[in-house]
Protein backbone atom coordinates (compact mmCIF):
# COMPACT_ATOMS: atom_id res chain seq x y z
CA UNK A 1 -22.26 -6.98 -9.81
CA UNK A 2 -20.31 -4.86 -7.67
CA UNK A 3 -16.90 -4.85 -7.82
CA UNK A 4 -14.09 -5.18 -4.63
CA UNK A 5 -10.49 -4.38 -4.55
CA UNK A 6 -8.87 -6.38 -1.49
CA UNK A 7 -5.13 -5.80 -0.93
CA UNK A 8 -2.70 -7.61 1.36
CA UNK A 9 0.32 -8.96 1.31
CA UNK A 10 -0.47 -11.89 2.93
CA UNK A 11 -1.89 -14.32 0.52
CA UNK A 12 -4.04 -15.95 3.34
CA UNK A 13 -5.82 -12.86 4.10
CA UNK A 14 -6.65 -11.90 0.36
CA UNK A 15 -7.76 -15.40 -0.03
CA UNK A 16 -10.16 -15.55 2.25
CA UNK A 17 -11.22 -12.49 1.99
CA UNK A 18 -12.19 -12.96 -1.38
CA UNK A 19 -14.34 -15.82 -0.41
CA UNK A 20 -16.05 -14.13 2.24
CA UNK A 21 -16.95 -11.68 -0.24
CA UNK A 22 -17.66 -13.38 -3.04
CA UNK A 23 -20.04 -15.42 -1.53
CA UNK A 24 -21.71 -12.20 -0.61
CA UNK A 25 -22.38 -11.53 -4.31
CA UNK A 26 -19.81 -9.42 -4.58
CA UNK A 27 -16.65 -9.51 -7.96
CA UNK A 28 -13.64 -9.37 -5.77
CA UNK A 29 -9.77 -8.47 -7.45
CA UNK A 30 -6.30 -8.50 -5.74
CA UNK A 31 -3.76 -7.22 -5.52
CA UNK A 32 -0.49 -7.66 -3.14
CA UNK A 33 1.31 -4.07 -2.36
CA UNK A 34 0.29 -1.02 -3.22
CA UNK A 35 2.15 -0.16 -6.93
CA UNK A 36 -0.22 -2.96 -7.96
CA UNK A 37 -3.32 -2.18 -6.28
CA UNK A 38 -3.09 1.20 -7.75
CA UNK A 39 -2.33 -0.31 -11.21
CA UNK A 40 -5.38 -2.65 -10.83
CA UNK A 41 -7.72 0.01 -9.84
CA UNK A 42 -7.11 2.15 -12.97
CA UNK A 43 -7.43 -0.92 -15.02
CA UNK A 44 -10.28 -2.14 -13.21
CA UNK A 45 -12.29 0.51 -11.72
CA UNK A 46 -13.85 -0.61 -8.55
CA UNK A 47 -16.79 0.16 -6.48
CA UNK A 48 -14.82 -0.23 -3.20
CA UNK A 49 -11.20 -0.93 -1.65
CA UNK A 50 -9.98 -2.49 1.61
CA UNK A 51 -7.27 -2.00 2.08
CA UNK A 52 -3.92 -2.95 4.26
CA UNK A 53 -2.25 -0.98 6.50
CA UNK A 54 1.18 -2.11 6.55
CA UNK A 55 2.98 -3.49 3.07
CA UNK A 56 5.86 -3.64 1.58
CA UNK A 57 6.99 -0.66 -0.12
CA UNK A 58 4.11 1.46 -0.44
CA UNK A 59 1.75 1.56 2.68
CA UNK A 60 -2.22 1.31 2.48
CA UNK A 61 -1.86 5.03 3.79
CA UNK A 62 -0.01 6.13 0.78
CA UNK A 63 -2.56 4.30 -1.27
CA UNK A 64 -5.11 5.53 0.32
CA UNK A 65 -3.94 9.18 -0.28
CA UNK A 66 -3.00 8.22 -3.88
CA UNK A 67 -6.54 7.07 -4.67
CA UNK A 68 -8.57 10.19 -3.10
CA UNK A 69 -6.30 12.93 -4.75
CA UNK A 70 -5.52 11.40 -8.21
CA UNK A 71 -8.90 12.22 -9.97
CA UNK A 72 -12.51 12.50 -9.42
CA UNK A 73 -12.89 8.66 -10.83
CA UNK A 74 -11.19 7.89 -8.38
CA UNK A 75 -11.75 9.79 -5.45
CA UNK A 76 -15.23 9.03 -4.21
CA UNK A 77 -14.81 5.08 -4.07
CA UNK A 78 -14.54 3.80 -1.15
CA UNK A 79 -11.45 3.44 0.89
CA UNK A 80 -11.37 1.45 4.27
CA UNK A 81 -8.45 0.32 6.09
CA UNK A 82 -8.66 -3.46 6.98
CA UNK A 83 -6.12 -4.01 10.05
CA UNK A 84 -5.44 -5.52 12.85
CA UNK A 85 -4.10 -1.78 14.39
CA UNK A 86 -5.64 -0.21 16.71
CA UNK A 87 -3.45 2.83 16.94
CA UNK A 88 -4.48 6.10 16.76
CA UNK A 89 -1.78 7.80 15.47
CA UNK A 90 -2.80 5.34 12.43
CA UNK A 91 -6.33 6.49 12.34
CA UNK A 92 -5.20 9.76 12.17
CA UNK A 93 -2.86 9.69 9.30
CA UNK A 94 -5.32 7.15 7.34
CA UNK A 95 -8.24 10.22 7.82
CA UNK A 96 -5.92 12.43 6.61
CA UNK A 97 -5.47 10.99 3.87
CA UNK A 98 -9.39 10.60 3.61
CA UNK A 99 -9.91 6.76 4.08
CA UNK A 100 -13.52 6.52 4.52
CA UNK A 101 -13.35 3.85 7.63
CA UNK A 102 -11.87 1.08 9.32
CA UNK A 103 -13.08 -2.57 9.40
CA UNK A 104 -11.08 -5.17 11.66
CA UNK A 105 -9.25 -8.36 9.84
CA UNK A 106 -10.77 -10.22 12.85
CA UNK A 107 -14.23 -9.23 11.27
CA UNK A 108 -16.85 -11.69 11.42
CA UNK A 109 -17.52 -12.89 7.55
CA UNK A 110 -21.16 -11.58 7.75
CA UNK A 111 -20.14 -8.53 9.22
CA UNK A 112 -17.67 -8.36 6.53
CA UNK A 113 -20.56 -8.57 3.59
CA UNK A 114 -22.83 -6.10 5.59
CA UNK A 115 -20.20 -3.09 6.29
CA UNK A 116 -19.17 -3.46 2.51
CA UNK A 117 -22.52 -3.39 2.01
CA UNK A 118 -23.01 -0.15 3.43
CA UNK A 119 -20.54 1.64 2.54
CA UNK A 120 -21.24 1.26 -0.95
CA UNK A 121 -24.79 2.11 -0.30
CA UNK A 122 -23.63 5.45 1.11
CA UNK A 123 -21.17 5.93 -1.95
């Protein structure tokens, strides 16, 4: 079974999330800011990541950047921003820091499963 990191601060959104995606077939984890999510993806090495933009402390940008440069474990998984921005200075500085894509929080749940679904068909 494929595995998903989700991470957002907002409990709502990780929670339902996870649902969405577990019904899909998918193993989903969480995590809440970004210290953890990166602490949860060493200890449990995921196929793919969405990721939030804006948190606490460490932004899904910095994340992003953390996860792509720290090793080749982790650098070819998956990374996509899941937002409700639309701003392109944002998309800029997330494809900088090589996020693979961008998948709206207003997402319909199917479209949810079948964009994960692709991208880790492509990874």
């Amino acid at each position: 079974m494929r595995k998903i990191l989700v991470v957002d601060d907002e409990q709502r959104i990780r929670e339902l999330t996870m649902i969405v995606l577990e019904k899909g077939g998918y193993e989903v984890i969480v995590a809440e800011n970004g210290v953890e999510a990166l602490a949860r993806f060493q200890r449990e090495r995921p196929d793919l990541v969405l990721l939030d933009v804006n948190m606490p402390g460490m932004s899904g940008i910095e994340v992003c950047r953390q996860l792509k440069m720290r090793s080749r474990d982790s650098s070819h998984v998956p990374v996509l921003m899941f937002t409700v921005l639309e701003d392109e200075e944002v998309r800029k500085m997330a494809k900088e820091a090589q996020c693979d894509g961008f998948l709206s929080k207003s997402v319909l749940p199917k479209d949810l499963v079948r964009e994960v679904a692709r991208y880790l068909a492509s990874s």
